[in-house]
C-alpha atoms as a PDB file:
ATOM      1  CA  UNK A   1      82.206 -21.022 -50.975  1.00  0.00           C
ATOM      2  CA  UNK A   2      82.079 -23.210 -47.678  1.00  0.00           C
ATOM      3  CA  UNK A   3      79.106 -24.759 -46.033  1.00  0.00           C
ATOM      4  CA  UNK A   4      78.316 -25.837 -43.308  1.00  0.00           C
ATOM      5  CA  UNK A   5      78.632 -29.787 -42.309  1.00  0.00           C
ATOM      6  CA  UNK A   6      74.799 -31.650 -41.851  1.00  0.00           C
ATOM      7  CA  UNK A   7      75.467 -32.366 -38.376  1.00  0.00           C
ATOM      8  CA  UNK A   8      77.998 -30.527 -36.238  1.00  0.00           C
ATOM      9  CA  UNK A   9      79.053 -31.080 -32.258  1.00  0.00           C
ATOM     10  CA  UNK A  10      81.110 -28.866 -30.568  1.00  0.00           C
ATOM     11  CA  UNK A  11      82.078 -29.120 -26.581  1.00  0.00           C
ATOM     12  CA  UNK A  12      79.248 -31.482 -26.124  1.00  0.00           C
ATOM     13  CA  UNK A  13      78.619 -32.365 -22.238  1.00  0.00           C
ATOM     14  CA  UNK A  14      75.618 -34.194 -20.535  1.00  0.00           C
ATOM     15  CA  UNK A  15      75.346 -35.168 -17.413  1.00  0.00           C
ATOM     16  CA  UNK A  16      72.088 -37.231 -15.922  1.00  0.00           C
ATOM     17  CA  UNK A  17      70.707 -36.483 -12.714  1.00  0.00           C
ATOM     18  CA  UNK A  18      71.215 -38.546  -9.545  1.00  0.00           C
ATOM     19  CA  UNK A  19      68.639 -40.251  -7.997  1.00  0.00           C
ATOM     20  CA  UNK A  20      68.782 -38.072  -5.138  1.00  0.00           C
ATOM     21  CA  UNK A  21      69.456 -34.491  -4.498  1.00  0.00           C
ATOM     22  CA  UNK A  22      72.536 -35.431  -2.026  1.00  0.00           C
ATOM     23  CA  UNK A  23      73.578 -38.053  -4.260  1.00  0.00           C
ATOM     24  CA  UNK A  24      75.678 -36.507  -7.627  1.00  0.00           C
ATOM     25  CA  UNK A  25      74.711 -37.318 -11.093  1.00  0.00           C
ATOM     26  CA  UNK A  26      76.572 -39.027 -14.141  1.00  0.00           C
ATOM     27  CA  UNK A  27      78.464 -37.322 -16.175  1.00  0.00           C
ATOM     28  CA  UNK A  28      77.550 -39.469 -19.741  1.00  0.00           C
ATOM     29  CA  UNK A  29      79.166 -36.978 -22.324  1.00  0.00           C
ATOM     30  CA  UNK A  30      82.397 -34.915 -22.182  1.00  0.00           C
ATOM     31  CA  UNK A  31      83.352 -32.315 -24.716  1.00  0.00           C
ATOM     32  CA  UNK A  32      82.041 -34.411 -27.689  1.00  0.00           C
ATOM     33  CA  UNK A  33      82.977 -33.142 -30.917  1.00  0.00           C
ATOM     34  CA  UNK A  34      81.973 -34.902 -34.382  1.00  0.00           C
ATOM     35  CA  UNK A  35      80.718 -33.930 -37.797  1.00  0.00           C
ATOM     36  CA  UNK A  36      78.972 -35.699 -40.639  1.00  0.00           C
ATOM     37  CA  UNK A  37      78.607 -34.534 -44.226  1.00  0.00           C
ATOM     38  CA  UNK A  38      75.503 -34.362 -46.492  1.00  0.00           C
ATOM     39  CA  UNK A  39      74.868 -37.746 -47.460  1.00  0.00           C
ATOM     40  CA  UNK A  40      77.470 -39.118 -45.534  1.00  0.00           C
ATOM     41  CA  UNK A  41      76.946 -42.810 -43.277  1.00  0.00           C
ATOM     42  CA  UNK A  42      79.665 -42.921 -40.554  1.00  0.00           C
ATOM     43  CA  UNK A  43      79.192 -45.497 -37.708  1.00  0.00           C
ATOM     44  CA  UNK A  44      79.604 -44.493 -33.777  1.00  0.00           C
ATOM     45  CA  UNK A  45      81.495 -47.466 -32.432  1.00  0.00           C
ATOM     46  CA  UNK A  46      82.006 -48.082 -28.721  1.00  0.00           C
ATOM     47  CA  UNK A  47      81.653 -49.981 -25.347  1.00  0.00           C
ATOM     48  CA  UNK A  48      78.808 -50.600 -23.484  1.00  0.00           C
ATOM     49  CA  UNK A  49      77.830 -47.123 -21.792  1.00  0.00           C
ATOM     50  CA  UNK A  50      79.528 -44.986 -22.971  1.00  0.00           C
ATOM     51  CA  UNK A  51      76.965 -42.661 -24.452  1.00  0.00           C
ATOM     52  CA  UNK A  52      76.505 -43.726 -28.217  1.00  0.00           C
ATOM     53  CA  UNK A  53      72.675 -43.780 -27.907  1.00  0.00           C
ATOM     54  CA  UNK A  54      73.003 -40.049 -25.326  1.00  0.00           C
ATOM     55  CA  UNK A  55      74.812 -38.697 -28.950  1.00  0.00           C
ATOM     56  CA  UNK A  56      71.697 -40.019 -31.254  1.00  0.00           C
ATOM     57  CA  UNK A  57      69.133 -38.440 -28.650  1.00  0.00           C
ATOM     58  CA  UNK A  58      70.677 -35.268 -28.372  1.00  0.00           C
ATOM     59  CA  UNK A  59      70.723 -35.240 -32.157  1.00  0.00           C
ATOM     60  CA  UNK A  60      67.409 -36.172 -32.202  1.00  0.00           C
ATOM     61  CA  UNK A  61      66.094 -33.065 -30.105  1.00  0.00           C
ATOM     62  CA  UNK A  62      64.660 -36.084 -27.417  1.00  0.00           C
ATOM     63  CA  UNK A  63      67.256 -34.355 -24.796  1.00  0.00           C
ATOM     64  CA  UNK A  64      69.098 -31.224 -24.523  1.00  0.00           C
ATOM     65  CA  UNK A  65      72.758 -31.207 -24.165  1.00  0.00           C
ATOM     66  CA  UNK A  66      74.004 -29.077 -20.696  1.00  0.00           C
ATOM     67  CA  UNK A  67      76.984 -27.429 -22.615  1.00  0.00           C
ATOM     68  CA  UNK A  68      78.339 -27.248 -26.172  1.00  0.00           C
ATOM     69  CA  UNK A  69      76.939 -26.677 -29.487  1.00  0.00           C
ATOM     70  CA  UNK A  70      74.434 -29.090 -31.643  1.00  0.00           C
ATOM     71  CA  UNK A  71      73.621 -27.530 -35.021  1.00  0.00           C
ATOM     72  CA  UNK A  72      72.231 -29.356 -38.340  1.00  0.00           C
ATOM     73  CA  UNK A  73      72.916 -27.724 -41.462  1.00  0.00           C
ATOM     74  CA  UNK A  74      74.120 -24.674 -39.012  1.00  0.00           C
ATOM     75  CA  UNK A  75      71.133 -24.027 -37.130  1.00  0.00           C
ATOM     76  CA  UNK A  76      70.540 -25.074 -33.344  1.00  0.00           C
ATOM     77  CA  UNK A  77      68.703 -28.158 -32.846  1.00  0.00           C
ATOM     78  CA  UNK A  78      65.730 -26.968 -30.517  1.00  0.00           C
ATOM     79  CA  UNK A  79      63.511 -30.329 -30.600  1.00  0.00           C
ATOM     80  CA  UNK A  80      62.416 -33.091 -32.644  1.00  0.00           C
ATOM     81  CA  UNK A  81      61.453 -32.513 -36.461  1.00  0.00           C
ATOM     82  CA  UNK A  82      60.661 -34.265 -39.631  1.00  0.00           C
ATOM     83  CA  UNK A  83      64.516 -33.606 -40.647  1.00  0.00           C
ATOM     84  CA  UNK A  84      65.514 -35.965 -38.966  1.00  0.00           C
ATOM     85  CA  UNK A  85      64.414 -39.805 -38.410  1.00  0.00           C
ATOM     86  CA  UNK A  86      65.053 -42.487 -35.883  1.00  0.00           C
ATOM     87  CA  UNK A  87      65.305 -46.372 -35.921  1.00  0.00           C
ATOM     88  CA  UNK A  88      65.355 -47.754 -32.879  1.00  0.00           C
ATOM     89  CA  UNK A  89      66.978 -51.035 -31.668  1.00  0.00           C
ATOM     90  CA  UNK A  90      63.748 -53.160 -31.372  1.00  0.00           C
ATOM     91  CA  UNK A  91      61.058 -51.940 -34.231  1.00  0.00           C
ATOM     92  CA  UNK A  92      58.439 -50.432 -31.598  1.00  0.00           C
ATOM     93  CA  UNK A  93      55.451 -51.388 -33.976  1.00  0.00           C
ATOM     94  CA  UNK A  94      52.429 -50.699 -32.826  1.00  0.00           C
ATOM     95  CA  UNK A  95      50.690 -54.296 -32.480  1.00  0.00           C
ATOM     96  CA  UNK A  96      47.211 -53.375 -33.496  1.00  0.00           C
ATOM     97  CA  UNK A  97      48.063 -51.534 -36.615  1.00  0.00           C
ATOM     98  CA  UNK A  98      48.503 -53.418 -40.219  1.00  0.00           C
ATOM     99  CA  UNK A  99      52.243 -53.215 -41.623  1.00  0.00           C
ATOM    100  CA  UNK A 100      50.335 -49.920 -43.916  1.00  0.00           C
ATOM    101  CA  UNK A 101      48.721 -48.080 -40.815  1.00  0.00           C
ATOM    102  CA  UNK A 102      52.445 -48.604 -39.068  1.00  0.00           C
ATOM    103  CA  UNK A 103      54.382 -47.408 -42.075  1.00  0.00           C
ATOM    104  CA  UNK A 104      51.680 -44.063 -42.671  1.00  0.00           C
ATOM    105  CA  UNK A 105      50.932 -43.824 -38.936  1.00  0.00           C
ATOM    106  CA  UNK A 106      53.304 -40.304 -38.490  1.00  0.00           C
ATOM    107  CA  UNK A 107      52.380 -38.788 -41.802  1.00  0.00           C
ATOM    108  CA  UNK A 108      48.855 -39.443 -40.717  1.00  0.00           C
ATOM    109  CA  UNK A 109      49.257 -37.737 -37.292  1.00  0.00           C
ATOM    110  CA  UNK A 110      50.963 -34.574 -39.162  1.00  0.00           C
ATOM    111  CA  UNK A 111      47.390 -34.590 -40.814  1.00  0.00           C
ATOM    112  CA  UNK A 112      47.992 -36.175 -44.286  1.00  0.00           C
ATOM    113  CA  UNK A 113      45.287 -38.436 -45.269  1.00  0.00           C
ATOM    114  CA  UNK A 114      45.610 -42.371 -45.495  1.00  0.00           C
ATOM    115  CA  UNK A 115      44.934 -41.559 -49.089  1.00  0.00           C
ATOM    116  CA  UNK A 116      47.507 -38.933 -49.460  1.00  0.00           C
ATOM    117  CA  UNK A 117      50.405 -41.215 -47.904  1.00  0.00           C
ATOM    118  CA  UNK A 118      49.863 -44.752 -49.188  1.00  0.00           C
ATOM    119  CA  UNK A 119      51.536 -44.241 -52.573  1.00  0.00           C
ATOM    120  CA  UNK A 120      54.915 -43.409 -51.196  1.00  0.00           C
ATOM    121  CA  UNK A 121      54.108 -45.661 -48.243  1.00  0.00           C
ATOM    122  CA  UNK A 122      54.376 -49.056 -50.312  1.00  0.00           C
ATOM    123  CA  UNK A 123      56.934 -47.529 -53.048  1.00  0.00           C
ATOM    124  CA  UNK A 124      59.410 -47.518 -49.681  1.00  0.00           C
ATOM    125  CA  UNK A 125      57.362 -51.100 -48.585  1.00  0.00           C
ATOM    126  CA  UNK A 126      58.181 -52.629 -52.204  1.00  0.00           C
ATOM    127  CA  UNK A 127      61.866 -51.124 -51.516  1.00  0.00           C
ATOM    128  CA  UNK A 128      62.012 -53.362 -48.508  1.00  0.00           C
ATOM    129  CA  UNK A 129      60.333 -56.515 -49.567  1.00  0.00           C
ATOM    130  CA  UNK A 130      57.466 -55.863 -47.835  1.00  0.00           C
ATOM    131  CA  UNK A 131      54.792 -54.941 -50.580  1.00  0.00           C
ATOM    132  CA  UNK A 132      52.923 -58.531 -50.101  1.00  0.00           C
ATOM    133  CA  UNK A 133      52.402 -57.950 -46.015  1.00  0.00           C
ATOM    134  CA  UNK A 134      50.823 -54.316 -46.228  1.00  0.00           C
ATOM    135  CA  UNK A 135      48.132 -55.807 -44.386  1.00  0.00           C
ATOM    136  CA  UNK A 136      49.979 -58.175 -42.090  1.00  0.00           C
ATOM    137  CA  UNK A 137      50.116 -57.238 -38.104  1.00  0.00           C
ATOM    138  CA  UNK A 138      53.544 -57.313 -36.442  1.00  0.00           C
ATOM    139  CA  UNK A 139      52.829 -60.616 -34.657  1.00  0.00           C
ATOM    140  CA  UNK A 140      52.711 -61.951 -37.944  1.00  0.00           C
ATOM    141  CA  UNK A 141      56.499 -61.001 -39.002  1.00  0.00           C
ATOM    142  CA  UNK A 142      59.422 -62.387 -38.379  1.00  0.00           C
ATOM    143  CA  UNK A 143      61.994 -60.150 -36.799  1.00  0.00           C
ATOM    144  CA  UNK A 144      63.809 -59.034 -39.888  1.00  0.00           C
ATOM    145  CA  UNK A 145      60.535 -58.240 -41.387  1.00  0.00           C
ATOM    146  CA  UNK A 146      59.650 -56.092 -38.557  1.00  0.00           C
ATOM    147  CA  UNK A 147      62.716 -53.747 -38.819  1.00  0.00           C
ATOM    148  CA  UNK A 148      62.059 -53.790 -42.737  1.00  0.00           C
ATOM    149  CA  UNK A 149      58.747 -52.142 -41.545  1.00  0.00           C
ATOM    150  CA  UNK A 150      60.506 -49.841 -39.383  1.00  0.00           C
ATOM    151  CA  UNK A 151      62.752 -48.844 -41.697  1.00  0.00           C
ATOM    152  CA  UNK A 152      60.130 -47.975 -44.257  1.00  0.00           C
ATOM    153  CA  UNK A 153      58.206 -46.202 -41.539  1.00  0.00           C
ATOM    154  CA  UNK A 154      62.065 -44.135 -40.800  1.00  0.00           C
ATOM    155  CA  UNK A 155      61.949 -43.070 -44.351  1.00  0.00           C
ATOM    156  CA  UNK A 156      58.686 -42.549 -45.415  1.00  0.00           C
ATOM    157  CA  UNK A 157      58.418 -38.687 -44.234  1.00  0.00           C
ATOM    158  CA  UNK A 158      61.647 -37.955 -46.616  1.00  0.00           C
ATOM    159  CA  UNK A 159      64.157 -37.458 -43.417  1.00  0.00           C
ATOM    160  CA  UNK A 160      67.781 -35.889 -44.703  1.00  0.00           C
ATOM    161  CA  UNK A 161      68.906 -37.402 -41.400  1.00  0.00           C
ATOM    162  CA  UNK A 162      68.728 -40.939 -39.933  1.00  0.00           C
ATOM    163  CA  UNK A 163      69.819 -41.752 -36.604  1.00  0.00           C
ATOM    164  CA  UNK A 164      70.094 -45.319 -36.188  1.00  0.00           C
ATOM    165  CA  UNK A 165      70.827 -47.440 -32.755  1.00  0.00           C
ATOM    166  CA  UNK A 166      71.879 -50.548 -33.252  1.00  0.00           C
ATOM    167  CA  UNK A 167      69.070 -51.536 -35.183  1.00  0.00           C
ATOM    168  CA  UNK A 168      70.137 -54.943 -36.289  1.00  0.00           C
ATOM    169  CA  UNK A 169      71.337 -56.023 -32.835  1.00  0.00           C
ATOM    170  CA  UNK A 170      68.822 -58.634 -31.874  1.00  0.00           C
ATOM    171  CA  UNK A 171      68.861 -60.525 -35.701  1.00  0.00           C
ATOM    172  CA  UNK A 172      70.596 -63.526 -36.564  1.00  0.00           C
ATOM    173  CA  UNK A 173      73.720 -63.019 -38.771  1.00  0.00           C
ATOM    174  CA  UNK A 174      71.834 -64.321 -41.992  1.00  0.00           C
ATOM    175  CA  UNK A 175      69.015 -61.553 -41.297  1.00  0.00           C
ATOM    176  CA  UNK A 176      71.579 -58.964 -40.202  1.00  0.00           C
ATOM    177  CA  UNK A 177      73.572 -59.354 -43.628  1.00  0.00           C
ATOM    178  CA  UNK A 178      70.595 -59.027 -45.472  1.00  0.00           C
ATOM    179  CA  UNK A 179      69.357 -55.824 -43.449  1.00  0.00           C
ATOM    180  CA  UNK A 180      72.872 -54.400 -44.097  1.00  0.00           C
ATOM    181  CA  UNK A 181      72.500 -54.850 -47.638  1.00  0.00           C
ATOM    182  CA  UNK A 182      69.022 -53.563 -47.697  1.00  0.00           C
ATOM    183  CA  UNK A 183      70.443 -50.450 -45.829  1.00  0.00           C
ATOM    184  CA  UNK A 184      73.038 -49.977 -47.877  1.00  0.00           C
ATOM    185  CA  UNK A 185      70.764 -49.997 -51.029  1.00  0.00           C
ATOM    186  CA  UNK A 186      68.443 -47.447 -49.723  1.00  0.00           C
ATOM    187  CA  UNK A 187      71.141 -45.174 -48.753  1.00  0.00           C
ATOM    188  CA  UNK A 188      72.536 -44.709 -52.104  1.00  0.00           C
ATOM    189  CA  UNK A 189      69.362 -44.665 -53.297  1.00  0.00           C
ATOM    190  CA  UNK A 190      68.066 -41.471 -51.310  1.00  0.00           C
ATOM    191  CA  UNK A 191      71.281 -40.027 -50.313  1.00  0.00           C
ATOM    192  CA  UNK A 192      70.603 -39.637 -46.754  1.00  0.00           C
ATOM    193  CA  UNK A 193      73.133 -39.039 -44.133  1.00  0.00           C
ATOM    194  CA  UNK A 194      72.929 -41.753 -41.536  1.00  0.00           C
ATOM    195  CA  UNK A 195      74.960 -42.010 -38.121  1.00  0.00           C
ATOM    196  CA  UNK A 196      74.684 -45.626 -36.889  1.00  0.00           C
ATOM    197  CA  UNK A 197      75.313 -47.013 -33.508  1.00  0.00           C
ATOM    198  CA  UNK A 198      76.938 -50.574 -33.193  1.00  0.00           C
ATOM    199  CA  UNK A 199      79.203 -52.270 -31.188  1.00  0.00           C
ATOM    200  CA  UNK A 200      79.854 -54.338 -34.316  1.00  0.00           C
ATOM    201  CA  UNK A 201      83.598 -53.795 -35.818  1.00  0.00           C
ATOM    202  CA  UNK A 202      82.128 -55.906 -38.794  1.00  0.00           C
ATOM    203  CA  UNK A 203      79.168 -54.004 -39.378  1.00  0.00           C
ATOM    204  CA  UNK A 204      81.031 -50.553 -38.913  1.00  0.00           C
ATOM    205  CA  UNK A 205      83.671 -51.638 -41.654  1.00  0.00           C
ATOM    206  CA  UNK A 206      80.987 -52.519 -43.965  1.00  0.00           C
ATOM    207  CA  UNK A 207      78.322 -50.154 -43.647  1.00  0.00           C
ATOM    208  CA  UNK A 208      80.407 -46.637 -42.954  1.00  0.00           C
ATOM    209  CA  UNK A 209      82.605 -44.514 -44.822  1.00  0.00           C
ATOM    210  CA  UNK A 210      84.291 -43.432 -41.223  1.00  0.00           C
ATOM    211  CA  UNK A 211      84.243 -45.098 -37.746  1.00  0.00           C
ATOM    212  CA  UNK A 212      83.924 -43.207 -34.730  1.00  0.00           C
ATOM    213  CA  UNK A 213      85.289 -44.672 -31.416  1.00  0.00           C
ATOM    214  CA  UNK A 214      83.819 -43.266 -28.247  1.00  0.00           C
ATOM    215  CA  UNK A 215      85.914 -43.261 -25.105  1.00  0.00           C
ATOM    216  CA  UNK A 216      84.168 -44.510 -21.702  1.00  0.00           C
ATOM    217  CA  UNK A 217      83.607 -42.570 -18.695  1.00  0.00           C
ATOM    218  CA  UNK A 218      82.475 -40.068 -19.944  1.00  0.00           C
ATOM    219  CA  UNK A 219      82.376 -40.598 -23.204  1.00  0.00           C
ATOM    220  CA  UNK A 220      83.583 -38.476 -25.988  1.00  0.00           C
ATOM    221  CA  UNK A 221      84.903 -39.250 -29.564  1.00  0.00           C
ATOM    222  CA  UNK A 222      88.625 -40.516 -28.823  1.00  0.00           C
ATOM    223  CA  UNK A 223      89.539 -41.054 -32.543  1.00  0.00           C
ATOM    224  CA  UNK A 224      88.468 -41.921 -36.164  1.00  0.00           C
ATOM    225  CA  UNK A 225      89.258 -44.868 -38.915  1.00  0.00           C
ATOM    226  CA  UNK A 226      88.252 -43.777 -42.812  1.00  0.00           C
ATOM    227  CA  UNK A 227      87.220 -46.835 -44.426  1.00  0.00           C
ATOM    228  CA  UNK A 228      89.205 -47.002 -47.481  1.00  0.00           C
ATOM    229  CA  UNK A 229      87.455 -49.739 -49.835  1.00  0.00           C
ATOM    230  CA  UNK A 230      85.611 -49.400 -52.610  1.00  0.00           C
ATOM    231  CA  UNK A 231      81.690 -49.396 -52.788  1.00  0.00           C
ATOM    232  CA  UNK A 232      79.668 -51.653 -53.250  1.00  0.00           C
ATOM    233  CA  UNK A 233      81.854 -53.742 -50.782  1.00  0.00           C
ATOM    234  CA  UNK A 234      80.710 -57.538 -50.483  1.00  0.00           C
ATOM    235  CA  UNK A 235      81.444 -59.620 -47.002  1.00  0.00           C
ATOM    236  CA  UNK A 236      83.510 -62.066 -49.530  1.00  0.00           C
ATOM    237  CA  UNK A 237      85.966 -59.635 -50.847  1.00  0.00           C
ATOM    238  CA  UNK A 238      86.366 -57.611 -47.567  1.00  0.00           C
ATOM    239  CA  UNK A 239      87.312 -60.471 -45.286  1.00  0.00           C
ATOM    240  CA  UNK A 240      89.830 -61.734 -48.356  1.00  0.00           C
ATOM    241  CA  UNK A 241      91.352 -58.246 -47.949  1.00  0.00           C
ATOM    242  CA  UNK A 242      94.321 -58.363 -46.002  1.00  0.00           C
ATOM    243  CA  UNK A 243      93.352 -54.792 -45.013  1.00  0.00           C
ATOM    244  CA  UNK A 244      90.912 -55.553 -43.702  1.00  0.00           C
ATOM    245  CA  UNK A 245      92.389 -57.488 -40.993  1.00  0.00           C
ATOM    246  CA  UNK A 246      94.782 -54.936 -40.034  1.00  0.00           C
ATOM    247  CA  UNK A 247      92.276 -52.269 -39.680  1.00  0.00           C
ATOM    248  CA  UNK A 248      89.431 -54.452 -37.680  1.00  0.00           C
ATOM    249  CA  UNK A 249      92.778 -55.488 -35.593  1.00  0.00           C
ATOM    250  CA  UNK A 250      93.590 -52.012 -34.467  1.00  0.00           C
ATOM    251  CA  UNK A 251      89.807 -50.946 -34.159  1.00  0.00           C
ATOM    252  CA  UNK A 252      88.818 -53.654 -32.116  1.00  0.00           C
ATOM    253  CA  UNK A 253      92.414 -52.975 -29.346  1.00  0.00           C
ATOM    254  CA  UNK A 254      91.082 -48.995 -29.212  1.00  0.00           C
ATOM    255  CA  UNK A 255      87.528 -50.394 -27.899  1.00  0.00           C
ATOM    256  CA  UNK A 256      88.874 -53.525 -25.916  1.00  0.00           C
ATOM    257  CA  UNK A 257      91.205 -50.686 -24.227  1.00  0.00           C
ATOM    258  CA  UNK A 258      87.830 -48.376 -23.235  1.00  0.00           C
ATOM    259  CA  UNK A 259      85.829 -51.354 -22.360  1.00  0.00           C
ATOM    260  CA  UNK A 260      88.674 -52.545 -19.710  1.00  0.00           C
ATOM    261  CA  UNK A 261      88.361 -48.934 -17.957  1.00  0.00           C
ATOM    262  CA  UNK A 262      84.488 -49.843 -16.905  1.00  0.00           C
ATOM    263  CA  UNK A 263      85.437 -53.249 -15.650  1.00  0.00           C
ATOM    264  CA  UNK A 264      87.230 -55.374 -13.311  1.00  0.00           C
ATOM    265  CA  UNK A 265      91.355 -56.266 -13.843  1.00  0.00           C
ATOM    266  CA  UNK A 266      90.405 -59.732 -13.168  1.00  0.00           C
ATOM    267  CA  UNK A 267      87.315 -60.153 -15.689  1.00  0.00           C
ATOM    268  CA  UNK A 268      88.751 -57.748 -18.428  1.00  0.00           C
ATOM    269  CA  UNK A 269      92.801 -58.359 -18.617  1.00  0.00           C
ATOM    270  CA  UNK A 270      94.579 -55.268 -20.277  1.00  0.00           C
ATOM    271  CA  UNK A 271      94.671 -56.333 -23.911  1.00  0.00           C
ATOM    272  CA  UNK A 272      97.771 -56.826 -25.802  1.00  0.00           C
ATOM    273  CA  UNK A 273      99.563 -54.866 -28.109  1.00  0.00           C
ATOM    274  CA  UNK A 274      98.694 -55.121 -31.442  1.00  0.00           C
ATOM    275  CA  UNK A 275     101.884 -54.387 -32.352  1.00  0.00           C
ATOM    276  CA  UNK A 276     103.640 -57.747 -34.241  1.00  0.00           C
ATOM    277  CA  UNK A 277     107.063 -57.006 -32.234  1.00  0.00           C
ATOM    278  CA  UNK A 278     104.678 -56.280 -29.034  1.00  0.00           C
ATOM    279  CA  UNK A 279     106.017 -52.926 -28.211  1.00  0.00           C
ATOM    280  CA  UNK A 280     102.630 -50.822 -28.429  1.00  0.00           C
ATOM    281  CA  UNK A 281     103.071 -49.016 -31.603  1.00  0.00           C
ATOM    282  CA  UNK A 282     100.579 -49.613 -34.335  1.00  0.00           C
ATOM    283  CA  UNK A 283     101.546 -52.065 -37.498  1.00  0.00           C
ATOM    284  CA  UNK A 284     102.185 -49.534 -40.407  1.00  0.00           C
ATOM    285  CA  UNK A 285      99.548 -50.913 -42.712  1.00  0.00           C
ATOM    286  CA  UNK A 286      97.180 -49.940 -40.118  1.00  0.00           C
ATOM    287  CA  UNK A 287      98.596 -46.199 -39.658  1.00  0.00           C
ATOM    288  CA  UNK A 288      98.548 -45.346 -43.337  1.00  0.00           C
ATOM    289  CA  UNK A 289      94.562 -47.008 -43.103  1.00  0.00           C
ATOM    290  CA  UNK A 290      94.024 -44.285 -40.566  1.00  0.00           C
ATOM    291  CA  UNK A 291      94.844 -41.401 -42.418  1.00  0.00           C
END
């Protein structure tokens, strides 16, 4: 018996209205087309502006695509819902709550009691390190600690989806490893399908089980890389991996290719092949990767 995937595009196209009625709008989205799995984490990969974080808003029900089809579990997405959650690139944290009042502030707004929440509020807290700053205010955290919280807050309501946009951006790399751990940990734990934006070849080949590379102008999903090793991955072993290599290699000449289209010749060169005899095909190892 087939079923249907958790998240399904089909002829996706957005387009953002110019700032005047004589002057035309941007076209941000073009036939987009992508699917995720139950419980699946796939990472959407691409250049600056080409409309990763348009994809996680349309998912999110914040906008409404002008053509094409956006269905979770096969029914039309018609607006926000609990279904799905959303981590944003800085934490948002409201700076008068406590870490506790952040974390239980959407439950509470739904109508649950403070009462009601807390108990799953600090077993997701405890799951992020957290349990010993309940009553901390943001100013008081450190970065990391303040996308811990957000995270928590993300999960708390039980989401089957999380949309994630570059959420780790603005941490150092000690911090970001950590976080990427910590995410990692919490989606096997809960099984929750995640689609995470990052501009990050690193951070896609970790975290994902498939990479999706936008193209620019307007964007749409010009191709895919499975990531073919074996969970749970460590940075040690996957950067010893001569696989590894090969695959970040032809990953990172598909988005140096769509960055060059969005700027100038003389600040972004045409990259090179990544072929070894320089001829433009792709190294084998990196072919068989692909499929």
């Amino acid at each position: 018996m087939s079923t249907s995937p958790r998240i399904a595009m089909q002829g996706v196209c957005k387009q953002f209205a110019g700032p005047t009625a004589q002057v035309l709008g941007q076209q941000v989205l073009q036939d987009v087309a992508l699917t995720l799995e139950k419980g699946e984490f796939v990472c959407l990969l691409g250049a600056s502006g080409c409309g990763k974080t348009t994809v996680l808003h349309l998912l999110a029900g914040f906008e409404q695509a002008d053509q094409g089809t956006l269905l979770i579990d096969g029914q039309p997405i018609a607006g926000p819902g609990p279904d799905r959650g959303m981590v944003f690139q800085q934490p948002t944290l409201f700076p008068w709550l406590s870490v506790l009042d952040n974390v239980t502030f959407g439950p509470r707004m739904a109508g649950q009691s403070q009462a009601a929440v807390t108990g799953q509020a600090m077993h997701f807290l405890r799951m992020v390190g957290l349990q010993n700053h309940v009553h901390h205010f943001p100013w008081q955290l450190s970065g990391g600690m303040r996308q811990r919280a957000a995270l928590a807050r993300a999960w708390l309501p039980g989401p089957e989806i999380l949309l994630m946009d570059e959420p780790f951006g603005a941490l150092d790399a000690q911090t970001r490893l950590a976080m990427q751990e910590l995410l990692t940990g919490l989606w096997q734990t809960t099984g929750t399908t995640i689609l995470f934006v990052t501009h990050d070849v690193d951070e896609a080949l970790y975290l994902a089980d498939r990479v999706l590379i936008m193209a620019s102008a307007p964007g749409r999903i010009r191709t895919e890389r499975k990531v073919p090793f074996v969970r749970p991955r460590s940075v040690e072993d996957l950067v010893a991996d001569p696989a590894y290599g090969v695959l970040k290699r032809d990953i990172l000449h598909i988005v140096r290719e769509e960055s060059a289209k969005s700027l100038p010749a003389a600040i972004f060169p045409s990259p090179p092949s990544p072929s070894p005899a320089g001829r433009g095909e792709r190294p084998e190892s990196a072919s068989r990767l692909a499929q």
